[in-house]
C-alpha atoms as a PDB file:
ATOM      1  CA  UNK A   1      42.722 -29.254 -38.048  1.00  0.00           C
ATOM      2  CA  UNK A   2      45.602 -26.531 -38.666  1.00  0.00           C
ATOM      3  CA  UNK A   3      44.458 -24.547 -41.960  1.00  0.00           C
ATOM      4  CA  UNK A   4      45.865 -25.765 -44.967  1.00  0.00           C
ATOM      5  CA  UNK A   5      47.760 -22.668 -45.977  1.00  0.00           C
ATOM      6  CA  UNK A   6      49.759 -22.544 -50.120  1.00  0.00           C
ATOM      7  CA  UNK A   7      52.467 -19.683 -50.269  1.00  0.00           C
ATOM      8  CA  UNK A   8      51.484 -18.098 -53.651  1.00  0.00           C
ATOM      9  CA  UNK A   9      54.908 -16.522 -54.355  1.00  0.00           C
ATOM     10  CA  UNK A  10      58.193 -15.506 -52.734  1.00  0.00           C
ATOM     11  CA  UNK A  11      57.626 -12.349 -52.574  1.00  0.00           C
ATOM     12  CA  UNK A  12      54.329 -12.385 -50.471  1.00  0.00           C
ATOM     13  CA  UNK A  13      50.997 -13.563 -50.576  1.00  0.00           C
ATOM     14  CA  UNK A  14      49.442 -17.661 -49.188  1.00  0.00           C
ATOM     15  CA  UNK A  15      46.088 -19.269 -50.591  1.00  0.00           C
ATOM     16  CA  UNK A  16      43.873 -20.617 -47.976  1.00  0.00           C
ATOM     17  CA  UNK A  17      42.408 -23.394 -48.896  1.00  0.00           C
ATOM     18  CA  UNK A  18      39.515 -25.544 -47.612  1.00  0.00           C
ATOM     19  CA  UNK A  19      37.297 -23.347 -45.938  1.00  0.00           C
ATOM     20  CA  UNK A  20      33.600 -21.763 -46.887  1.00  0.00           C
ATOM     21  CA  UNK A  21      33.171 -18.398 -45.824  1.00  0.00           C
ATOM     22  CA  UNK A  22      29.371 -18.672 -45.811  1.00  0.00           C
ATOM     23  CA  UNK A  23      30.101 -20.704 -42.159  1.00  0.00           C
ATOM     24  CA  UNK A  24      30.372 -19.350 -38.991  1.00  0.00           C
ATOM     25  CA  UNK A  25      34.192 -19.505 -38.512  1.00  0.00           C
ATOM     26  CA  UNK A  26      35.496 -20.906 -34.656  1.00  0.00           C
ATOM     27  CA  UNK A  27      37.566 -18.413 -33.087  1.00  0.00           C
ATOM     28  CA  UNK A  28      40.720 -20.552 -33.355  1.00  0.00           C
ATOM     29  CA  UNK A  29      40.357 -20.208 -37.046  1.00  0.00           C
ATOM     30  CA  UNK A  30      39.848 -16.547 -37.364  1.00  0.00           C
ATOM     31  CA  UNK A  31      42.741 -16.151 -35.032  1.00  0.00           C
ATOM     32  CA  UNK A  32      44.764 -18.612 -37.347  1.00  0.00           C
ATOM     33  CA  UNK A  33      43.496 -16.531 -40.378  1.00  0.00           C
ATOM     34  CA  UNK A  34      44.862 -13.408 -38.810  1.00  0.00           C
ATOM     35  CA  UNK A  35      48.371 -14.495 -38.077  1.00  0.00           C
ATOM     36  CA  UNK A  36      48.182 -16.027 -41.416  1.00  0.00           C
ATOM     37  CA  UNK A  37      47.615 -12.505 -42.552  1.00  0.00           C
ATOM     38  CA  UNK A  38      50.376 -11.066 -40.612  1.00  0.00           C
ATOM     39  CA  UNK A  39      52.955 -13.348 -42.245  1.00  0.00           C
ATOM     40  CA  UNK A  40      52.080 -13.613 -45.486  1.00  0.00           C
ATOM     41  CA  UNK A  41      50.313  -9.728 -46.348  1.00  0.00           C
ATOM     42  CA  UNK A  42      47.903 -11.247 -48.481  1.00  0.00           C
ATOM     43  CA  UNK A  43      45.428 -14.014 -48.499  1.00  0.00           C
ATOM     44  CA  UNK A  44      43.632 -15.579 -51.261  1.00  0.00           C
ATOM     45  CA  UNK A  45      40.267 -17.777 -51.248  1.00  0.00           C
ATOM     46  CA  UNK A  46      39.127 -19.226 -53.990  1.00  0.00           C
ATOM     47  CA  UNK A  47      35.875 -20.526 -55.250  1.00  0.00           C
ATOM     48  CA  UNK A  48      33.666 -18.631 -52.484  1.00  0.00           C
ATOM     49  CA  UNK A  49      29.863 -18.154 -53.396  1.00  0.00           C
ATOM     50  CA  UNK A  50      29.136 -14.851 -50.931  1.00  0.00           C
ATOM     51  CA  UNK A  51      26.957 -12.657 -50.661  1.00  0.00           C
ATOM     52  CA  UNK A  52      27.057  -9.519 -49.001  1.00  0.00           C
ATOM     53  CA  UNK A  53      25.661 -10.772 -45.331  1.00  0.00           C
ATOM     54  CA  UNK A  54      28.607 -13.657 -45.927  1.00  0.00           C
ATOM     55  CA  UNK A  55      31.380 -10.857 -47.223  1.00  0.00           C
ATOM     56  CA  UNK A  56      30.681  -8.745 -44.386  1.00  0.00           C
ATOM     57  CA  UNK A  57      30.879 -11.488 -41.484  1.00  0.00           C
ATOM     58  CA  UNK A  58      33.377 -12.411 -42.516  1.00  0.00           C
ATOM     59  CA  UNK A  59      35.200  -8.419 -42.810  1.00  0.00           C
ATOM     60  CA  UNK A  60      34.037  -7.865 -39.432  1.00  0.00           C
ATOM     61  CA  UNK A  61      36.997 -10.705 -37.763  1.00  0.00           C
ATOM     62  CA  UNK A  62      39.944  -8.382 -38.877  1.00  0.00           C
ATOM     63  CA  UNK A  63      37.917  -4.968 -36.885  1.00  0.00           C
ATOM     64  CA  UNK A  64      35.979  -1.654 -37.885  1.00  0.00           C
ATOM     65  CA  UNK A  65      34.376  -1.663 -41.157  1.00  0.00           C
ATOM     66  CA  UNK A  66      34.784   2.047 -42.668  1.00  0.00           C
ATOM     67  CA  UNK A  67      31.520   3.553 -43.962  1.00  0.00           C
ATOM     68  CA  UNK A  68      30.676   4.976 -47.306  1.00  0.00           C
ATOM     69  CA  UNK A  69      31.082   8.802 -47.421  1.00  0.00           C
ATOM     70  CA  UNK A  70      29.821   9.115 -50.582  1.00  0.00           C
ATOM     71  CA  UNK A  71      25.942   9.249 -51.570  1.00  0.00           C
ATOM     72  CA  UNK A  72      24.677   5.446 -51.580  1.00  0.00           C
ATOM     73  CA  UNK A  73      23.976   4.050 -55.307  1.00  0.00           C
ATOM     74  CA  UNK A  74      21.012   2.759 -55.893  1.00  0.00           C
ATOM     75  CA  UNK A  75      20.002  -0.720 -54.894  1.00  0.00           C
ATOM     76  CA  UNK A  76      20.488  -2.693 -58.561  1.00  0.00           C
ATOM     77  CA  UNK A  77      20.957  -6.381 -59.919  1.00  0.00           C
ATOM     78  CA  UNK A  78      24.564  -6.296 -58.585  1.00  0.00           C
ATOM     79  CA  UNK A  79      22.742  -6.283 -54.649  1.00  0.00           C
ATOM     80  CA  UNK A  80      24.984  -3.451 -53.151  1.00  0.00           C
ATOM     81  CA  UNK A  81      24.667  -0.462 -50.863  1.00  0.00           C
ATOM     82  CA  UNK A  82      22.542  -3.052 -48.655  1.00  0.00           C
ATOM     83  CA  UNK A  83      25.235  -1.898 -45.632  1.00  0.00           C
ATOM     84  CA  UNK A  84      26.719   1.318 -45.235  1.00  0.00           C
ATOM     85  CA  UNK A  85      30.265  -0.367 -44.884  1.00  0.00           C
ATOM     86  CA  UNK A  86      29.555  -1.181 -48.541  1.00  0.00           C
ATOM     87  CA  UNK A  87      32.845   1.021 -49.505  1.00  0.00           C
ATOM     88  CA  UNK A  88      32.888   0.662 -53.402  1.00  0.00           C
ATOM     89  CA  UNK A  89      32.242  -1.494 -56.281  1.00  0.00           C
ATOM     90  CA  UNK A  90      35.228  -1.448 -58.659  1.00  0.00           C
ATOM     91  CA  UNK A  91      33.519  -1.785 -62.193  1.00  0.00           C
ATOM     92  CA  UNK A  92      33.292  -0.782 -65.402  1.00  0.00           C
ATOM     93  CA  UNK A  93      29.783  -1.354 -66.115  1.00  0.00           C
ATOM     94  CA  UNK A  94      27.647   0.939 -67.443  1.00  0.00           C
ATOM     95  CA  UNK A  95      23.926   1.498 -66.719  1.00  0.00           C
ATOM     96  CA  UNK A  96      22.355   3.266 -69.539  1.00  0.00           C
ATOM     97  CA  UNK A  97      25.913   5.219 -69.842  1.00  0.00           C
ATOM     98  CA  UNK A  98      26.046   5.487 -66.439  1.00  0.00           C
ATOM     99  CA  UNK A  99      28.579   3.921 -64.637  1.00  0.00           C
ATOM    100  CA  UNK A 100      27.664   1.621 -61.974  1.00  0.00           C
ATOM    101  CA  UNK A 101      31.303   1.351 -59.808  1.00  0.00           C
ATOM    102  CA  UNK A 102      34.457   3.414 -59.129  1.00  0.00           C
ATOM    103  CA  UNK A 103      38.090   3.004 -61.054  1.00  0.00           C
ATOM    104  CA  UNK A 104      36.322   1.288 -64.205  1.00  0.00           C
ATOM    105  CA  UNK A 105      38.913   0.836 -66.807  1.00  0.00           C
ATOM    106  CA  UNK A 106      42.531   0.418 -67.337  1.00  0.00           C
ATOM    107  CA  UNK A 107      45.980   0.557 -65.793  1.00  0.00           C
ATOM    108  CA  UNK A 108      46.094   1.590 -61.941  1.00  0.00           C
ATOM    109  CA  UNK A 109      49.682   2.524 -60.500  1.00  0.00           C
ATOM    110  CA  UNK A 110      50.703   0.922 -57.250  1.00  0.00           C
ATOM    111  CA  UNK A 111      49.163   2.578 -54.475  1.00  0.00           C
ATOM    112  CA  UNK A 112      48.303   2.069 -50.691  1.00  0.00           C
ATOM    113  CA  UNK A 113      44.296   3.044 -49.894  1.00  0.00           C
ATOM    114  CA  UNK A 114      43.650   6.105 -48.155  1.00  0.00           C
ATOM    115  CA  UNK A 115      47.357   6.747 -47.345  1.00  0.00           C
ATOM    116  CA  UNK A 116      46.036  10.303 -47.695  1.00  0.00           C
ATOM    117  CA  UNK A 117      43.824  10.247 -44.749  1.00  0.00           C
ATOM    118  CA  UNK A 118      44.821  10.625 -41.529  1.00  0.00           C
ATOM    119  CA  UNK A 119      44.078   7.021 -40.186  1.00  0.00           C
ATOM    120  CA  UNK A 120      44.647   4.751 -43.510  1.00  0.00           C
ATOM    121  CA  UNK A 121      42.774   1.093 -44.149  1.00  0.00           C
ATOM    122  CA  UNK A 122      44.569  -1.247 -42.216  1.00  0.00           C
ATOM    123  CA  UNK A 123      43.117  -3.883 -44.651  1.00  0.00           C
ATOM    124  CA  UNK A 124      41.027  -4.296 -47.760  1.00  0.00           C
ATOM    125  CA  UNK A 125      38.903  -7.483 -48.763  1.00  0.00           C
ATOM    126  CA  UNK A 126      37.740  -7.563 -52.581  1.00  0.00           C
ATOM    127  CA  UNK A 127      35.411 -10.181 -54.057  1.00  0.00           C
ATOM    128  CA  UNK A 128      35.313 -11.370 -57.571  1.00  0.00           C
ATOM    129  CA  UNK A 129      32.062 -11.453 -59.178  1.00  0.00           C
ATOM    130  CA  UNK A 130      32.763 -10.630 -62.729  1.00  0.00           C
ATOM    131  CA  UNK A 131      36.475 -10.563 -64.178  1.00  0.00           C
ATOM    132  CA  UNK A 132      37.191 -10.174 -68.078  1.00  0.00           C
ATOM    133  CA  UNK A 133      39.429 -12.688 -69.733  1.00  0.00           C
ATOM    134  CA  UNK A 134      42.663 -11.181 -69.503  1.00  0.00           C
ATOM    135  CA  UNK A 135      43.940  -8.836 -67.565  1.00  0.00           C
ATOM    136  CA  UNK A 136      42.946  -6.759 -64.859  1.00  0.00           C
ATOM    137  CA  UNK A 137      45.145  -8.705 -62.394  1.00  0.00           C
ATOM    138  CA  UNK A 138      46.049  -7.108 -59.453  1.00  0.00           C
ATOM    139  CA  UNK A 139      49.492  -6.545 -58.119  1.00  0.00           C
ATOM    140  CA  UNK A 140      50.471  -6.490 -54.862  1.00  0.00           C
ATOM    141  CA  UNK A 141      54.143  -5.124 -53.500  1.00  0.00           C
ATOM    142  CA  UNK A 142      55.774  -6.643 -49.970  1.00  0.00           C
ATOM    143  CA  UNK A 143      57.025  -3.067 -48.178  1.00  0.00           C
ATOM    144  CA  UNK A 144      58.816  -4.963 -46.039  1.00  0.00           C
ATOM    145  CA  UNK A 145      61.329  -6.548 -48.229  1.00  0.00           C
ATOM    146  CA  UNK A 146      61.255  -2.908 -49.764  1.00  0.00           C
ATOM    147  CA  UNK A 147      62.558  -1.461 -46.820  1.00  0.00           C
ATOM    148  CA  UNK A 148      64.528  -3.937 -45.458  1.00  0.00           C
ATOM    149  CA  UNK A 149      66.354  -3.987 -49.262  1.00  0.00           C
ATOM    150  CA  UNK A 150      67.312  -0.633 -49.416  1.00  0.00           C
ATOM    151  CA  UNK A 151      70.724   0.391 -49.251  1.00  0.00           C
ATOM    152  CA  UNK A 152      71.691   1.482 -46.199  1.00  0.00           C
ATOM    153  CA  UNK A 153      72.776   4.835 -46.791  1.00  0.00           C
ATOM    154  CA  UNK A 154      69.056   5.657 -48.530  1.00  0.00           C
ATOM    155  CA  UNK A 155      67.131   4.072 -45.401  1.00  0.00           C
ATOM    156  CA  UNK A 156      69.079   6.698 -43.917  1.00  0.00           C
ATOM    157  CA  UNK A 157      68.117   9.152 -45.531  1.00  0.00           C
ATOM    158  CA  UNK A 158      64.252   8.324 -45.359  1.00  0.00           C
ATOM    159  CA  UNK A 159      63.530   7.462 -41.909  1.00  0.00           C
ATOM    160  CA  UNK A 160      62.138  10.325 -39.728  1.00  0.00           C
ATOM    161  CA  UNK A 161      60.936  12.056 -42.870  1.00  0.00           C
ATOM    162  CA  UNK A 162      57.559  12.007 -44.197  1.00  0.00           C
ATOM    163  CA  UNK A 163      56.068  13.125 -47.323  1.00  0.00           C
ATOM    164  CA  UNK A 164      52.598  14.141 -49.114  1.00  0.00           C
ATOM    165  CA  UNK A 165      50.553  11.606 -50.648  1.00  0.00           C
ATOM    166  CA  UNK A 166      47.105  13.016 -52.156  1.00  0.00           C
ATOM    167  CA  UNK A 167      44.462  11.454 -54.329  1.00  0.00           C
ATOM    168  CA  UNK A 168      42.279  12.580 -57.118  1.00  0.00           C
ATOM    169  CA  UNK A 169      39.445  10.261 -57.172  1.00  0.00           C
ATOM    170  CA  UNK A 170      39.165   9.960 -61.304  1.00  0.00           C
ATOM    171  CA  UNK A 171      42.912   9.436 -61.710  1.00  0.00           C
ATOM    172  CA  UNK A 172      44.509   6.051 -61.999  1.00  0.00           C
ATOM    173  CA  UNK A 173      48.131   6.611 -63.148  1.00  0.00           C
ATOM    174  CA  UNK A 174      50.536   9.422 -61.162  1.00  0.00           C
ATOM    175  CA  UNK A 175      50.529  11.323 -64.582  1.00  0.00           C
ATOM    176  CA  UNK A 176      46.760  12.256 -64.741  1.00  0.00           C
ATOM    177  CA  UNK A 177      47.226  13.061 -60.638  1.00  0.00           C
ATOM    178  CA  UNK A 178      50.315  15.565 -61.297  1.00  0.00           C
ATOM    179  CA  UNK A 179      48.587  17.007 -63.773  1.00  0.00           C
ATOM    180  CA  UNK A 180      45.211  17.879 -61.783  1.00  0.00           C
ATOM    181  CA  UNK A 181      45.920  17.128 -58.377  1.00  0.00           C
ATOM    182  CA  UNK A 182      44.870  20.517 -56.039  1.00  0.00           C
ATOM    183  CA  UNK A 183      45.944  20.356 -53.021  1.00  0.00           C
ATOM    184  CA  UNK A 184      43.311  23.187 -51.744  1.00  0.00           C
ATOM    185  CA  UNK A 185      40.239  20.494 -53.134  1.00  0.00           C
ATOM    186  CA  UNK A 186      41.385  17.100 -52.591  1.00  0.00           C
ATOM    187  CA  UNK A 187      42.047  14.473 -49.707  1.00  0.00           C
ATOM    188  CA  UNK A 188      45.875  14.767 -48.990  1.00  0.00           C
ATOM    189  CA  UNK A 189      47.771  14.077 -46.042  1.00  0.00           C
ATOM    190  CA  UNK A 190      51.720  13.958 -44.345  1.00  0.00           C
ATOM    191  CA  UNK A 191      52.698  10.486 -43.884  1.00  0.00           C
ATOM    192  CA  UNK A 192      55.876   9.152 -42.031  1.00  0.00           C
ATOM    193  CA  UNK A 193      58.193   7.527 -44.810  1.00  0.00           C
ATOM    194  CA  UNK A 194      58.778   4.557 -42.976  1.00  0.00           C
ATOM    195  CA  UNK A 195      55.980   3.312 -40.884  1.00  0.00           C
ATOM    196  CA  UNK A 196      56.027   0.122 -38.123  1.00  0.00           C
ATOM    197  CA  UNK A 197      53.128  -1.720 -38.228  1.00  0.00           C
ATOM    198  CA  UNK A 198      51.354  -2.332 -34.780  1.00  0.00           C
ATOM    199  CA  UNK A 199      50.411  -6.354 -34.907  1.00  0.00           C
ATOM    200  CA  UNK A 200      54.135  -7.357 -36.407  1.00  0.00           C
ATOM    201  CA  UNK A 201      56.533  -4.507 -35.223  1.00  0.00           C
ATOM    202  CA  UNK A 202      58.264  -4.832 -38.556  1.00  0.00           C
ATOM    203  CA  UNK A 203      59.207  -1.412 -40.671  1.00  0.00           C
ATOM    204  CA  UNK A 204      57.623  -0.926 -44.138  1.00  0.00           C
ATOM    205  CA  UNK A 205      58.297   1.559 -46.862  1.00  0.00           C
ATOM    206  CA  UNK A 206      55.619   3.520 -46.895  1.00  0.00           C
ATOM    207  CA  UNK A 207      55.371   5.933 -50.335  1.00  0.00           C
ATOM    208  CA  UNK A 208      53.850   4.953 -53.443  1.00  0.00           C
ATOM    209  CA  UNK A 209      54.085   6.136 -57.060  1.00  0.00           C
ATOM    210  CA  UNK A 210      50.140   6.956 -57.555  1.00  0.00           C
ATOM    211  CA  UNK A 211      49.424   9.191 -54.487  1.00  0.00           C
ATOM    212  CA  UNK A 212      53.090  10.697 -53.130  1.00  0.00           C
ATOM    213  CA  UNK A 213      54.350  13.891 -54.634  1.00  0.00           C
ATOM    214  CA  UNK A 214      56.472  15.695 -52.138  1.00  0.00           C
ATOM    215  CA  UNK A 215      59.006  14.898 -49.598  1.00  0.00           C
ATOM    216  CA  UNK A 216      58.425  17.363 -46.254  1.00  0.00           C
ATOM    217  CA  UNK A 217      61.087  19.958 -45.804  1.00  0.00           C
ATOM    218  CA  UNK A 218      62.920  19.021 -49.372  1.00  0.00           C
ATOM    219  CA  UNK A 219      62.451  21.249 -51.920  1.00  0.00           C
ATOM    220  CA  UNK A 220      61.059  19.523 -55.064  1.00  0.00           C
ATOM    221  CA  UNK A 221      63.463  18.461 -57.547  1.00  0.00           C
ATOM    222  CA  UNK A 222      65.547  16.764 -54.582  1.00  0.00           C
ATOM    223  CA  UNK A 223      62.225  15.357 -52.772  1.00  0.00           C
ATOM    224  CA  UNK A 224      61.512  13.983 -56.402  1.00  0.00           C
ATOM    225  CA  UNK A 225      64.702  12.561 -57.539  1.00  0.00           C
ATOM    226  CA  UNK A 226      64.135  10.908 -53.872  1.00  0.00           C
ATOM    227  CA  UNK A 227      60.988   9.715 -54.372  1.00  0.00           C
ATOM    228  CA  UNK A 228      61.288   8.377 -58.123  1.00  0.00           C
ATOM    229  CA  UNK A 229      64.295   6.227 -56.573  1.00  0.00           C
ATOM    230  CA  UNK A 230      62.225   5.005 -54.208  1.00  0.00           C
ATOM    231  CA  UNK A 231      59.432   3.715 -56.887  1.00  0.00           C
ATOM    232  CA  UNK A 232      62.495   2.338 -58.425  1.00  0.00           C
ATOM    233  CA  UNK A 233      63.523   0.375 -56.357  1.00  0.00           C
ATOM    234  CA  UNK A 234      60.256  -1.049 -54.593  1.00  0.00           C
ATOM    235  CA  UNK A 235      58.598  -1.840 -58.080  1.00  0.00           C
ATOM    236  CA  UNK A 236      61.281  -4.361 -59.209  1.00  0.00           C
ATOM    237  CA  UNK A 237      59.526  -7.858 -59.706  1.00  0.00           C
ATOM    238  CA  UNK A 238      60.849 -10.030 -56.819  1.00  0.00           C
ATOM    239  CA  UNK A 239      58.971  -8.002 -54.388  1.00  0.00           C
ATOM    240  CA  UNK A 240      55.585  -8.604 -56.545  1.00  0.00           C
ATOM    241  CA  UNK A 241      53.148 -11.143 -56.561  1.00  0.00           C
ATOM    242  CA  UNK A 242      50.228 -10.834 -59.125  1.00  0.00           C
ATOM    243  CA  UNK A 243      46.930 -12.198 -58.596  1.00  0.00           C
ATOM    244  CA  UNK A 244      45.397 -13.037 -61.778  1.00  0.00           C
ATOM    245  CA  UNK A 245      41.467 -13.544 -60.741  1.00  0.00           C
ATOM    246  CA  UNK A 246      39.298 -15.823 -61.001  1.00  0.00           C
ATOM    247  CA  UNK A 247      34.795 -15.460 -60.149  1.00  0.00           C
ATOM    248  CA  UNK A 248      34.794 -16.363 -56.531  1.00  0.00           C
ATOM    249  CA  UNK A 249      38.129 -14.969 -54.955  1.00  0.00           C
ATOM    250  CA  UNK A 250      37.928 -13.395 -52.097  1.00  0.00           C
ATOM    251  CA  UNK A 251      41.545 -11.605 -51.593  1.00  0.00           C
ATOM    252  CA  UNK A 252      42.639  -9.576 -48.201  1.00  0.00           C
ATOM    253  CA  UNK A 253      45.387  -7.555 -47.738  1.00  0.00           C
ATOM    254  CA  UNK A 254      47.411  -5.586 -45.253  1.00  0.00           C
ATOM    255  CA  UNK A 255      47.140  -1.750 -46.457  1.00  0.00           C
ATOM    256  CA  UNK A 256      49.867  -0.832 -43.657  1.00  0.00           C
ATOM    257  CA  UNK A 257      52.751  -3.363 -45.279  1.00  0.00           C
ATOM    258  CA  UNK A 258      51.636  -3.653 -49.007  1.00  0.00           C
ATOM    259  CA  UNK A 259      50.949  -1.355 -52.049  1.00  0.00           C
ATOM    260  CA  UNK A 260      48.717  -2.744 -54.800  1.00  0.00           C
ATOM    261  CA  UNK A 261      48.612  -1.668 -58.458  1.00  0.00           C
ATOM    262  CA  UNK A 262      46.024  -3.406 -61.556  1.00  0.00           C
ATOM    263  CA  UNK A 263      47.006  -3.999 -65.177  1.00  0.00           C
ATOM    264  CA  UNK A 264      45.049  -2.973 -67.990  1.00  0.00           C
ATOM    265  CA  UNK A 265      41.987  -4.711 -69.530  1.00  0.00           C
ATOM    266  CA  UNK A 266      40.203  -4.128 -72.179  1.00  0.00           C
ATOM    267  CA  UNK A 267      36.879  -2.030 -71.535  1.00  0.00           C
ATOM    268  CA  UNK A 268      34.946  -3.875 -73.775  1.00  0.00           C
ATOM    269  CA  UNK A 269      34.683  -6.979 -70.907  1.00  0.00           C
ATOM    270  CA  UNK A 270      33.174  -6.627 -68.111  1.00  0.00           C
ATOM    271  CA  UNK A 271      34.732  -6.318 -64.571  1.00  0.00           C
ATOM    272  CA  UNK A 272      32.841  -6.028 -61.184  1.00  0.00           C
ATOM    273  CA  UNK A 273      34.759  -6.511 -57.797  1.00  0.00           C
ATOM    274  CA  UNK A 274      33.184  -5.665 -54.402  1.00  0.00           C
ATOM    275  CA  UNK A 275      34.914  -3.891 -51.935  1.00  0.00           C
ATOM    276  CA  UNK A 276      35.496  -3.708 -47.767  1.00  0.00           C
ATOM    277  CA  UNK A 277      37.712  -1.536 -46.254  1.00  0.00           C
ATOM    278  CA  UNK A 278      39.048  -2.576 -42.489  1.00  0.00           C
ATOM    279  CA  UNK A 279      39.307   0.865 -40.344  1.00  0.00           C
ATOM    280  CA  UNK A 280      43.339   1.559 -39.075  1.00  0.00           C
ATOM    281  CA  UNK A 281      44.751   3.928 -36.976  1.00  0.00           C
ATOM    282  CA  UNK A 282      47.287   6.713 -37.323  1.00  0.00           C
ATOM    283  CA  UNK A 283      50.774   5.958 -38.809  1.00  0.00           C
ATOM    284  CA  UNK A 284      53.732   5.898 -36.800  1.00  0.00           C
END
């Protein structure tokens, strides 16, 4: 039977519904999964019980699994670091005031991951195991409609360029990152401006307001009155869909034609996500 596949919004994103990613999955459905991917940018399943031997099968369909580079945490009650392509936990808990997790609290600007690395994540897969009450919801952006909305004279402008995007690892909003970002300490890298992703073909917008800071060969108030228009414009609402979580969602999204951003919670709840990160390949 075809997959019984719910657009969540018209900006992007589909649920899939009816399947139990503890199962081995037939190739036909992976494949259906994937171009399910491709169209809609982000997939939702809801109401999955996985561990990490079921969260990593199924990571493994949509290619490479990155590997931690940082030092493994120890083996707790929340059953990571059991695989080395155990990326992150995003959580605020606290063990005995240390925290157990990366990116624990608050609001998190719209971002791509590792657009600062030469070869970016081509996708991401996060799992719900604890979410607070309200908030916390992540957002996710459609760079293709971004792209294909601008006007034409700014697409002009943008295509062929590229621009720095860096990333502080404590920082969650672009004004903590201007403020401390050093450029001799911490991951940065050139991007192109536009990029074409390699399944669809289709150009995406590729800058985002947490990790870009300069435009190459533009001196910097014109690269940032550039750049800010850019945010602008790709941040209005109809090019959003926000996933407000539930325990049990398993969400996957294409890194190379989205940006994501989270909205603030309050640090007194407790929020624990756990996180895969799909290899990609040099943008172009």
């Amino acid at each position: 039977m075809p997959l019984e596949i719910k657009p969540l919004s018209p900006a992007l994103g589909a649920e899939i519904a009816g399947l139990d990613l503890r199962d081995e999955l037939p190739a036909a459905v992976v494949a259906e999964i994937i171009e399910a991917w491709h169209e809609h940018l982000v997939l939702s399943f809801r109401n999955q019980e996985l561990t990490e031997d079921d969260q990593i099968r199924f990571a493994r369909h949509f290619g490479a699994l990155q590997k931690r580079t940082r030092p493994p945490q120890a083996i707790n009650e929340f059953g990571h670091t059991k695989y080395p392509e155990l990326t992150m936990l995003v959580s605020n808990i606290r063990d005995n005031g240390k925290l157990i997790g990366s990116l624990p609290d608050g609001e998190m600007h719209f971002h791509s991951d590792q657009c600062y690395l030469e070869k970016p994540a081509a996708g991401t897969l996060l799992y719900a195991i604890e979410v607070p009450s309200a908030g916390g919801d992540t957002l996710f952006l459609n760079m293709y409609k971004a792209y294909d909305g601008l006007p034409a004279e700014l697409q002009a402008r943008i295509d062929g360029r590229r621009a720095l995007n860096a990333y502080l690892y404590d920082s969650t909003t672009r004004a903590i990152n201007g403020a401390k970002v050093d450029f001799t300490a911490h991951p940065h890298y050139v991007q192109p401006m536009v990029r074409t992703h390699p399944a669809t073909g289709r150009k995406a917008l590729y800058v985002n307001r947490l990790m870009t800071f300069t435009v190459d060969g533009m001196d910097e108030a014109d690269g940032t009155a550039l750049l800010n228009a850019l945010f602008d414009h790709m941040e209005q609402q109809k090019f959003i869909y926000a996933h407000h979580w539930r325990v049990g969602d398993l969400v996957l999204w294409d890194n190379r034609c989205t940006l994501h951003a989270r909205t603030d919670f309050s640090g007194r709840e407790r929020r624990l996500l756990r996180r895969y990160v799909v290899m990609g390949d040099r943008v172009y």
